[in-house]
Protein backbone atom coordinates (compact mmCIF):
# COMPACT_ATOMS: atom_id res chain seq x y z
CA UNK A 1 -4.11 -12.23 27.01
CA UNK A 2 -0.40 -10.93 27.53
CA UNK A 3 2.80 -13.48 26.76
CA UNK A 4 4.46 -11.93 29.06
CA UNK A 5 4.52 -10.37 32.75
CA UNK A 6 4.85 -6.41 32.87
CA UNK A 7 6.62 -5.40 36.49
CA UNK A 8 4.14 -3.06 38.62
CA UNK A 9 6.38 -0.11 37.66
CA UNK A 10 5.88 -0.89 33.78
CA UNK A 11 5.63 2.76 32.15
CA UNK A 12 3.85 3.91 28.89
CA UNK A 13 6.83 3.53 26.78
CA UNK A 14 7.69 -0.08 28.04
CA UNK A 15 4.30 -0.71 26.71
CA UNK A 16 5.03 0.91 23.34
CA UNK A 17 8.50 -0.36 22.75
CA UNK A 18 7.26 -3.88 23.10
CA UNK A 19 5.85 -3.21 19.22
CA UNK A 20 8.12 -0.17 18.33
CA UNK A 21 11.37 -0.56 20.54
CA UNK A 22 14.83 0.87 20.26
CA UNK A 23 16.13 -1.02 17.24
CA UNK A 24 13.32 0.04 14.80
CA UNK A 25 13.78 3.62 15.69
CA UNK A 26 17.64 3.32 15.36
CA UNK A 27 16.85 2.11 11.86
CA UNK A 28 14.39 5.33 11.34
CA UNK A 29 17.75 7.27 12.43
CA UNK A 30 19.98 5.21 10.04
CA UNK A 31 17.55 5.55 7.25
CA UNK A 32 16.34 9.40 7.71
CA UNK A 33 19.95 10.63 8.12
CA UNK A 34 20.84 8.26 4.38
CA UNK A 35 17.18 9.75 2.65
CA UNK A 36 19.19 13.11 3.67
CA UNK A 37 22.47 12.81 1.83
CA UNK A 38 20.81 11.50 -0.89
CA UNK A 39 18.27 13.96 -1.24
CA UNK A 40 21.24 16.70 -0.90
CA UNK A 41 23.26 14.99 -3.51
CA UNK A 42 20.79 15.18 -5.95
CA UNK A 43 19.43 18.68 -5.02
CA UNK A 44 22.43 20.54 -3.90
CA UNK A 45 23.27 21.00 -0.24
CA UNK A 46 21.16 22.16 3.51
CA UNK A 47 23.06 23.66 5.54
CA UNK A 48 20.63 23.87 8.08
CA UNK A 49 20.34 19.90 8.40
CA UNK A 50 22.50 18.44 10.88
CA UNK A 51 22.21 14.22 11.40
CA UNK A 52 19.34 13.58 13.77
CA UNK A 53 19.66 11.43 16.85
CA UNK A 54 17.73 8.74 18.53
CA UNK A 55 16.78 11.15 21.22
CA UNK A 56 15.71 13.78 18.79
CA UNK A 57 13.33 10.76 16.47
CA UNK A 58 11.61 9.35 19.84
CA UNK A 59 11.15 13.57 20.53
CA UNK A 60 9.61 13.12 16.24
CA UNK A 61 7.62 10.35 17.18
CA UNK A 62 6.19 12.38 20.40
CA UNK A 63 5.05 15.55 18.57
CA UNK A 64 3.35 13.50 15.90
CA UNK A 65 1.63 11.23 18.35
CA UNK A 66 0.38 14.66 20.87
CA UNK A 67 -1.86 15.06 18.12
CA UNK A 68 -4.01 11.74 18.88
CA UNK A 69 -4.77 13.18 22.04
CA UNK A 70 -5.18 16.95 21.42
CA UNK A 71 -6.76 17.12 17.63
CA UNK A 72 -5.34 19.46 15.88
CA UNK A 73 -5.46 20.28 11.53
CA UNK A 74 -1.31 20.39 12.14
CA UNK A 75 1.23 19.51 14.17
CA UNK A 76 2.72 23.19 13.57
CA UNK A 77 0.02 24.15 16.15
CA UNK A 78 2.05 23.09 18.91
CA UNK A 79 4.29 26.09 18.00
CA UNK A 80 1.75 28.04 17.32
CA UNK A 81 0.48 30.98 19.54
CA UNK A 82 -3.37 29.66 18.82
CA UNK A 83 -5.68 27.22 20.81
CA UNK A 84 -3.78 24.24 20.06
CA UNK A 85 -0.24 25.24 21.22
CA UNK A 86 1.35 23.65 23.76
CA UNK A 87 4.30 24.81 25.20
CA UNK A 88 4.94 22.59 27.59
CA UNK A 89 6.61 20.49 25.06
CA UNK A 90 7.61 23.16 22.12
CA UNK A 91 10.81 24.07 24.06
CA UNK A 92 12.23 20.44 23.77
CA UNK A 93 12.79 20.82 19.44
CA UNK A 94 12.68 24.16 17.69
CA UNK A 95 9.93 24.14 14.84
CA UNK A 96 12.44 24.65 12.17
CA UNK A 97 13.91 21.44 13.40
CA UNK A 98 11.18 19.12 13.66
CA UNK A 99 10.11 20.63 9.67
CA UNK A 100 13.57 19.54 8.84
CA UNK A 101 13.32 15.72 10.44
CA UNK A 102 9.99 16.08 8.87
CA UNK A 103 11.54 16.45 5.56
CA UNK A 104 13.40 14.14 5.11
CA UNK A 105 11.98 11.79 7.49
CA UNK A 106 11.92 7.68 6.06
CA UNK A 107 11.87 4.35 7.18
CA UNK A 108 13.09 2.51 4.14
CA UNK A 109 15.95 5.28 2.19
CA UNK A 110 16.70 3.00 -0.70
CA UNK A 111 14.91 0.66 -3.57
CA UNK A 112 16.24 -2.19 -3.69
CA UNK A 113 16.71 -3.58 -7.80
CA UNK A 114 14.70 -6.47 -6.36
CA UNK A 115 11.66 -4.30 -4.90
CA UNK A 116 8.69 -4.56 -6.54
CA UNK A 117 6.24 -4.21 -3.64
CA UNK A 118 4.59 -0.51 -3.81
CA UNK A 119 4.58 -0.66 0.21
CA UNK A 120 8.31 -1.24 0.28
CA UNK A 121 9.13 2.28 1.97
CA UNK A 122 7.08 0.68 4.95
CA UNK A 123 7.05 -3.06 4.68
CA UNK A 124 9.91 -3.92 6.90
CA UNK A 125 8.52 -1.57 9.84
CA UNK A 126 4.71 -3.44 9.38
CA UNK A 127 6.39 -6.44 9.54
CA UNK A 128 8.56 -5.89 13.12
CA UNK A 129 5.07 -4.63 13.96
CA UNK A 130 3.20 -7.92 13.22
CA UNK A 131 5.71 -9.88 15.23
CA UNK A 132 5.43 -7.74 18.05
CA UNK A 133 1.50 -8.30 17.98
CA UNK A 134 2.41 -11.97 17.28
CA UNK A 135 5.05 -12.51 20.53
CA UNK A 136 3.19 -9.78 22.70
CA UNK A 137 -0.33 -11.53 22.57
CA UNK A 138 -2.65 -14.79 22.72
CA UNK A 139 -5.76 -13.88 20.87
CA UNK A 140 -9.31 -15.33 22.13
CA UNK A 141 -11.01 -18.01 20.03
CA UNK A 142 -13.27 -15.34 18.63
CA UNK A 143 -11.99 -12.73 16.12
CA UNK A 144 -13.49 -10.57 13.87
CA UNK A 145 -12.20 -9.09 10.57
CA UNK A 146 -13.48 -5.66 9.65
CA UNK A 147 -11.91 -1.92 8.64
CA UNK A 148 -11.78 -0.06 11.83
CA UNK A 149 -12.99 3.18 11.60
CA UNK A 150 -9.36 5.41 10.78
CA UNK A 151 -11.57 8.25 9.14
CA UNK A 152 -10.78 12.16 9.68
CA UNK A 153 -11.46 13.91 13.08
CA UNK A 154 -15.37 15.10 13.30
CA UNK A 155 -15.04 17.37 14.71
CA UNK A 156 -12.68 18.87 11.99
CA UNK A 157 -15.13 18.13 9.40
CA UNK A 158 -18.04 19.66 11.26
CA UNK A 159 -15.99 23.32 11.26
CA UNK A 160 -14.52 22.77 7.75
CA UNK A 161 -15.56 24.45 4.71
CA UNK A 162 -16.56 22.27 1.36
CA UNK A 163 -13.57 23.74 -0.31
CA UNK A 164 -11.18 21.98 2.08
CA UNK A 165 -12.84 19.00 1.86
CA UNK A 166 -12.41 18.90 -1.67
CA UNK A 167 -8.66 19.75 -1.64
CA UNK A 168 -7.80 17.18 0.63
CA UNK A 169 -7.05 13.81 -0.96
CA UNK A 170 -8.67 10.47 -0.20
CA UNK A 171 -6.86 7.34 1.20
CA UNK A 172 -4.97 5.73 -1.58
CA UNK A 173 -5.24 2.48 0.50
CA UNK A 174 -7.86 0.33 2.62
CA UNK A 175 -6.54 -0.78 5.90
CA UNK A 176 -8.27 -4.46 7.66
CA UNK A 177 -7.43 -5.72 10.42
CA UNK A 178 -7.92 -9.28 12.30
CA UNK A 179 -9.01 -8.23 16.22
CA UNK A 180 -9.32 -10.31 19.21
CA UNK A 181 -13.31 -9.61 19.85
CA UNK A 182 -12.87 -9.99 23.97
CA UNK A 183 -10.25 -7.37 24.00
CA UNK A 184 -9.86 -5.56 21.16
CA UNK A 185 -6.45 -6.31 20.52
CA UNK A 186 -5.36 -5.89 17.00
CA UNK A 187 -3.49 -9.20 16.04
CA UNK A 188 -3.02 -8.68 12.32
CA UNK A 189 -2.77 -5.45 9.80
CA UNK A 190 -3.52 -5.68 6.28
CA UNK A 191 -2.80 -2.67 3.86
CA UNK A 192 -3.74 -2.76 0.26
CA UNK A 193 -3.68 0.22 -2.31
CA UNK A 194 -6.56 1.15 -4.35
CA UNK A 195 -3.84 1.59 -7.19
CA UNK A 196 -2.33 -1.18 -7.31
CA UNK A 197 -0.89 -2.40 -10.63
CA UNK A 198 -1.85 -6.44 -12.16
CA UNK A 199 -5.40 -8.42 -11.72
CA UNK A 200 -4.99 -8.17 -7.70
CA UNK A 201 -5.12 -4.41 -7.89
CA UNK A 202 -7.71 -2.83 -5.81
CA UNK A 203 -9.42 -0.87 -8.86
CA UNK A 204 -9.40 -4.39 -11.06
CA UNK A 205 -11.24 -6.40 -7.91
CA UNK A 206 -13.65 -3.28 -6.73
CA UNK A 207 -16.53 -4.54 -5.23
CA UNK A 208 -16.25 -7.40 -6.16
CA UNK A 209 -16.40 -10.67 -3.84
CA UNK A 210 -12.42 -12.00 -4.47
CA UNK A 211 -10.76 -8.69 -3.26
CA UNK A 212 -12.75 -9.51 0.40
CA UNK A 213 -11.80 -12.79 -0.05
CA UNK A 214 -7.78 -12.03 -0.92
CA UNK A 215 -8.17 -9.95 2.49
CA UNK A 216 -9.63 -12.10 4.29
CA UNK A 217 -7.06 -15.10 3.38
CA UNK A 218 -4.44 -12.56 3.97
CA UNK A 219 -5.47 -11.46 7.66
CA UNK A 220 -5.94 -15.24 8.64
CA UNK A 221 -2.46 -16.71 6.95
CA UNK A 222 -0.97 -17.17 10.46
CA UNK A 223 -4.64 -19.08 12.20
CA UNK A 224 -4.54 -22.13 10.56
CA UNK A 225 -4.87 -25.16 13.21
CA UNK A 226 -6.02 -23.09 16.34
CA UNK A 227 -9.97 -23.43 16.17
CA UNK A 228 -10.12 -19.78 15.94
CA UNK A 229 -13.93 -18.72 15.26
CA UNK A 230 -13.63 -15.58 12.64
CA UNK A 231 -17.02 -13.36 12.38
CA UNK A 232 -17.42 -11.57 9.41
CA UNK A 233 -19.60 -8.99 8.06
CA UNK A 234 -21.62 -9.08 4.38
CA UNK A 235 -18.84 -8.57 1.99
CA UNK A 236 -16.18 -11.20 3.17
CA UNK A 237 -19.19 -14.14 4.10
CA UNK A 238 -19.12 -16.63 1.57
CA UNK A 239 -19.36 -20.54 1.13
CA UNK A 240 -16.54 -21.40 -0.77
CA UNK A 241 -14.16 -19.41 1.51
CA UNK A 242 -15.77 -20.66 4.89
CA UNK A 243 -15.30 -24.52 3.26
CA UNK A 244 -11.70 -23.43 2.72
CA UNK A 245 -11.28 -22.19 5.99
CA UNK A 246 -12.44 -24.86 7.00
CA UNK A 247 -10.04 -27.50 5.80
CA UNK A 248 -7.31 -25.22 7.81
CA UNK A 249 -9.05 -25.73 10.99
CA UNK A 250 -10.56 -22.31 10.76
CA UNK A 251 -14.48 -21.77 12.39
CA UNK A 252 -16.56 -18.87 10.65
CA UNK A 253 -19.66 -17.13 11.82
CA UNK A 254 -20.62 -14.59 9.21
CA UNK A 255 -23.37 -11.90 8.35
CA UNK A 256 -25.00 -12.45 4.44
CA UNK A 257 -26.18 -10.37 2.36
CA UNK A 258 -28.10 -10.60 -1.03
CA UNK A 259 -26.62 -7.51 -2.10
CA UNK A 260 -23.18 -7.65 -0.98
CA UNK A 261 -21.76 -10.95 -0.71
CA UNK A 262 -21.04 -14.12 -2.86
CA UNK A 263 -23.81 -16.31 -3.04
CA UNK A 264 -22.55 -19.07 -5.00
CA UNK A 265 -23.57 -21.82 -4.08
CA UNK A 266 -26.37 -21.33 -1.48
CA UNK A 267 -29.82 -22.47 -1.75
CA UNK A 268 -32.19 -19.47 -3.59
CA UNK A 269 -34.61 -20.73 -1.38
CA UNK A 270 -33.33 -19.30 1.52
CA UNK A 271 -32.08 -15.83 -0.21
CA UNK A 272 -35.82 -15.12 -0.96
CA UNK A 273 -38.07 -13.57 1.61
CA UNK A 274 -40.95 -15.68 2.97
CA UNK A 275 -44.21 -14.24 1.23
CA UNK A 276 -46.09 -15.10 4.68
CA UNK A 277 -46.17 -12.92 7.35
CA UNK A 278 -43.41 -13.63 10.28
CA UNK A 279 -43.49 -13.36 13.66
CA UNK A 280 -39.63 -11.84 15.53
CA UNK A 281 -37.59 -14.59 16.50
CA UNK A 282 -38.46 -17.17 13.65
CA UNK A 283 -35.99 -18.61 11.81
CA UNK A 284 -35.78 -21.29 9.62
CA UNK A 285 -32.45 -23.32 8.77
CA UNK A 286 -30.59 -25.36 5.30
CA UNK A 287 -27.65 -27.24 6.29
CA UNK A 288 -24.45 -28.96 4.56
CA UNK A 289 -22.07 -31.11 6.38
CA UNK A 290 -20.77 -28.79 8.82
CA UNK A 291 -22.31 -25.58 7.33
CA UNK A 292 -25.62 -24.06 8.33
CA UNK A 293 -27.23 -20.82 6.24
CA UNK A 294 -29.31 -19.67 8.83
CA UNK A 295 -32.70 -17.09 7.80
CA UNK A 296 -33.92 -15.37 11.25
CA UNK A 297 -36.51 -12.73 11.30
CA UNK A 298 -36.43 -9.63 13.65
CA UNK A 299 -38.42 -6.70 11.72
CA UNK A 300 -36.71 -7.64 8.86
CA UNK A 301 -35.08 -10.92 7.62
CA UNK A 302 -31.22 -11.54 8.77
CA UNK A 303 -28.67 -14.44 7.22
CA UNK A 304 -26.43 -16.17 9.21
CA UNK A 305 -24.00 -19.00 7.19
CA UNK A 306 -21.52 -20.52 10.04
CA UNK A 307 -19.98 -24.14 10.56
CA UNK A 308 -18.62 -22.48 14.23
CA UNK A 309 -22.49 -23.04 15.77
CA UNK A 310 -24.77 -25.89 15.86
CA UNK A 311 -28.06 -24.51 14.43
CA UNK A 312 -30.21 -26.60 17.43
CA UNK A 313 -28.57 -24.64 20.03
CA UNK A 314 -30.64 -21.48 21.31
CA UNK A 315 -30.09 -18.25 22.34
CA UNK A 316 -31.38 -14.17 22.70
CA UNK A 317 -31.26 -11.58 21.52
CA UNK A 318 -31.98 -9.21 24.52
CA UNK A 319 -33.93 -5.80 23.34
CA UNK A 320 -34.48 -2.81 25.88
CA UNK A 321 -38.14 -2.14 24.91
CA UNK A 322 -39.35 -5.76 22.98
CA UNK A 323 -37.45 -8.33 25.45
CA UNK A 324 -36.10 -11.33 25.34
CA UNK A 325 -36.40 -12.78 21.15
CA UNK A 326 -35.56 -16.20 20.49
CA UNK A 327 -32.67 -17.21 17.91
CA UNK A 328 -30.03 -19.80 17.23
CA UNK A 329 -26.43 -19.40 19.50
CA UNK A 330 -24.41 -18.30 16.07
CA UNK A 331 -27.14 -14.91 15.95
CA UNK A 332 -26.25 -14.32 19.59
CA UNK A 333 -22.53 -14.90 19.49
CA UNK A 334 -22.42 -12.41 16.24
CA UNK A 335 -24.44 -9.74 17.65
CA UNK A 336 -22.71 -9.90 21.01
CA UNK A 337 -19.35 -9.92 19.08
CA UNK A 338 -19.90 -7.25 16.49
CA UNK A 339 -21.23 -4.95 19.23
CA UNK A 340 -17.56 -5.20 21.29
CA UNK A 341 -15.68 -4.34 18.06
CA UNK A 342 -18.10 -1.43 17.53
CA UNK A 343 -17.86 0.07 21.35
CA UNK A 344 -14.07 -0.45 20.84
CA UNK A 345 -13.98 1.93 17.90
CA UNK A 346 -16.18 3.97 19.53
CA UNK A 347 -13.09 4.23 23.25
CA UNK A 348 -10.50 4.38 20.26
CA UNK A 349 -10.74 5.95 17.19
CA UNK A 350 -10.50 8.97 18.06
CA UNK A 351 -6.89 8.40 19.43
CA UNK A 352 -5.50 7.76 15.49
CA UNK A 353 -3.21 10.63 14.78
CA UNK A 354 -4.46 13.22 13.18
CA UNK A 355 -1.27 14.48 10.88
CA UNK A 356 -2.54 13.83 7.48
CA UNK A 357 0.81 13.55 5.25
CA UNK A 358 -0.08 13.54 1.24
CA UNK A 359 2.52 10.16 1.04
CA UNK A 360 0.75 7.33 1.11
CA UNK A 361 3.33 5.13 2.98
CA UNK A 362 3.50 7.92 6.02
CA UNK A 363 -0.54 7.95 5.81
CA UNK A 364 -0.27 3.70 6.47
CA UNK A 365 3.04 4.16 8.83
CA UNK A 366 0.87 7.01 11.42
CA UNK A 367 -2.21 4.56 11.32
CA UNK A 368 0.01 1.53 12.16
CA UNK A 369 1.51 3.67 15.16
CA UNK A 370 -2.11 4.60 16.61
CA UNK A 371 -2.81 0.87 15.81
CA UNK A 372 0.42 0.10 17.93
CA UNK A 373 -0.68 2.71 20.97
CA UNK A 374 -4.14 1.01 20.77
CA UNK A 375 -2.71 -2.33 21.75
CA UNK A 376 0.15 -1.34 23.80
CA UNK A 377 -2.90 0.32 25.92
CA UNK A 378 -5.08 -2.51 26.18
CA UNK A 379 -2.10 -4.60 27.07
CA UNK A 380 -1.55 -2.12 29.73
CA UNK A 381 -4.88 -2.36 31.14
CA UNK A 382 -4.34 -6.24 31.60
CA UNK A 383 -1.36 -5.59 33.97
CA UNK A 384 -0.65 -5.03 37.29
CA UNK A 385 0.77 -1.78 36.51
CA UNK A 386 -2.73 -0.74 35.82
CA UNK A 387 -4.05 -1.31 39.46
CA UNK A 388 -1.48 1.07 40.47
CA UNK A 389 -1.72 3.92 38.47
CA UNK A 390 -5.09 3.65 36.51
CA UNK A 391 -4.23 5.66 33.45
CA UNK A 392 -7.22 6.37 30.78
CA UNK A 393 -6.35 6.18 27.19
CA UNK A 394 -5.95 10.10 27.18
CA UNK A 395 -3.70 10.14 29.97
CA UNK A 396 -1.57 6.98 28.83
CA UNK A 397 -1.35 9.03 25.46
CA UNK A 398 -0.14 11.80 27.71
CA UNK A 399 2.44 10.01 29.63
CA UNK A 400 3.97 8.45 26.31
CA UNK A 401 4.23 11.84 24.60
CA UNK A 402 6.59 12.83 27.90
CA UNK A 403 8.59 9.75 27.95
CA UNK A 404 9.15 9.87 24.10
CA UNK A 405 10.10 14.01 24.78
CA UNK A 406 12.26 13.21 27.84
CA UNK A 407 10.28 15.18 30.33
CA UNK A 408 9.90 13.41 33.77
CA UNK A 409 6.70 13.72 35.24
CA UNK A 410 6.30 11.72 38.86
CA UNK A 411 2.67 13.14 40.06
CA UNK A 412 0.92 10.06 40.31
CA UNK A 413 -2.47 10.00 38.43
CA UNK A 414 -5.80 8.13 39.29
């Protein structure tokens, strides 16, 4: 849960600014306002373009994140005269002024002759992210690492024609994350580009078992020593990582798949399909040392591999129509698990912001703020300031857009 006590009067933005606070957007100031002389050196002078201010970036920030709450194809809409205007908060910034901030908007203004990280225009703001997750949050013993669902709005690509589909580009980057499975806290990001450059690019390691693995290593760095239990789905399960997670005091509990996920190692005896008929709920187990691979049958056969569970202990699998079927604790736990991370991206996905910039580092910098809202919500709903006002996610959305735009709002909400 929470490090730290939240007083009953706790607003949205004291919620947000414990992961984004004043500092890191004074440095989006500093930075924007440098990417602008710079860019007007080199291209000849704006006159339009005055310096921006703090008050006029957290005003930025608020336009951009309206848009996780109403969905709209641009954030121009708010200006606009159509469905999607909004004008109780267009007469805060003209629209000529937030395109300008847009412009020349930046986080990092400068390469450093040292760079050579592609992220490097977002790397320092990911990493004051991470240790806000880090100082803001304990993390249950059970965590799961998966890609949460960050794909466009539906509801845009229902009403869409093929031809925009086709002219808008794919991610240029896969986003994991390490999340707390009782809460659905995010406790680690991991970005990696699909283009990246040497033998640890994406294209060199596509589908292929050591990219999942790299991730995985990379999401877990900071959980050696705390007994954490990781679940896992098909394509990061695999013995030799679990054995080295192992030796860093770290539990695993994964889903395996013939198709999908390294195999070395594991008996063939247990990747091949019983020629007999089953009945749901048997299961048969192979163990080493500490490691179980564990073949249960429920209309089709399912493979466990975890040193987390003892394979003797039992447990359900509760069905509305079939019942109560029999299987070892480690099916349980995963199935129980996996089905919280799924019902969380079910509450939250649809909050990501929908601005869709063609720059891949503002593409991975507006996912890590949704990411950010996400968790300063949940953290939220742990506090006492919850019991008094009861915000949803919508309206918590809604009350940070004001506070970021300056506009006071005191009718209370239940």
């Amino acid at each position: 849960g929470p490090t730290r006590k939240m007083p009953l009067t706790a607003s949205a933005m004291d919620f947000f600014q414990l992961f984004v606070p004043d500092n890191v957007l004074k440095n989006m100031v500093v930075q924007t306002n440098m990417y602008a002389k710079k860019y007007q050196e080199r291209f000849g002078s704006d006159d339009a373009w005055i310096d921006v201010t703090l008050t006029e970036m957290k005003a930025f920030l608020g336009y951009m994140i309206s848009t996780s709450i109403h969905h709209c194809e641009s954030v121009l809409s708010i200006w606009s005269s159509g469905f999607y205007s909004n004008k109780s908060i267009a007469l805060i910034m003209t629209q000529s002024r937030f395109e300008k901030i847009l412009k020349y908007f930046h986080i990092v203004a400068f390469r450093s002759s040292q760079t050579t990280h592609s992220l490097y225009k977002i790397q320092p703001f990911l990493d004051s992210l991470q240790n806000g997750f880090d100082s803001a949050f304990r993390p249950s013993q059970a965590q799961v690492l998966h890609e949460p669902l960050i794909d466009e709005d539906p509801v845009f690509i229902a009403t869409c024609t093929e031809r925009e589909l086709r002219k808008r580009k794919k991610r240029k980057f896969s986003l994991w994350v390490r999340q707390c499975s009782s809460t659905g806290f995010i406790c680690q990001i991991y970005v990696h580009l699909k283009e990246g450059s040497g033998a640890d690019g994406l294209d060199a390691l596509k589908n292929k078992p050591q990219l999942h693995s790299m991730v995985a290593k990379s999401l877990c760095q900071n959980a050696s020593g705390k007994n954490y239990i990781i679940f896992t789905g098909p394509s990061i399960t695999s013995l030799n990582l679990f054995e080295e997670f192992e030796k860093q005091g770290i539990y695993c509990c994964g889903l395996l798949s013939t198709r999908k996920s390294d195999c070395t190692g594991l008996p063939p005896s247990m990747l091949n399909n019983c020629a007999t008929p089953q009945s749901r709920g048997q299961y048969r187990i192979r163990m080493k040392g500490n490691m179980s691979l564990i073949c249960w049958y429920n209309k089709g056969h399912f493979r466990f591999l975890t040193n987390a569970y003892s394979p003797v202990q039992q447990g359900v699998i509760i069905k509305r129509k079939s019942g109560e079927i029999p299987c070892p604790l480690a099916v349980e736990a995963f199935a129980a698990h996996l089905s919280y991370i799924c019902k969380y991206d079910d509450k939250y996905s649809k909050y990501f912001i929908s601005h869709k910039p063609n720059k891949t580092w503002q593409q991975v910098f507006w996912f890590a703020i949704s990411i950010a809202i996400n968790n300063a919500y949940i953290l939220y709903k742990m506090s006492e300031a919850y019991h008094v006002t009861r915000y949803s996610r919508a309206q918590f959305g809604e009350r940070l857009v004001k506070e970021l735009l300056g506009l006071e709002d005191t009718s209370p909400t239940h």
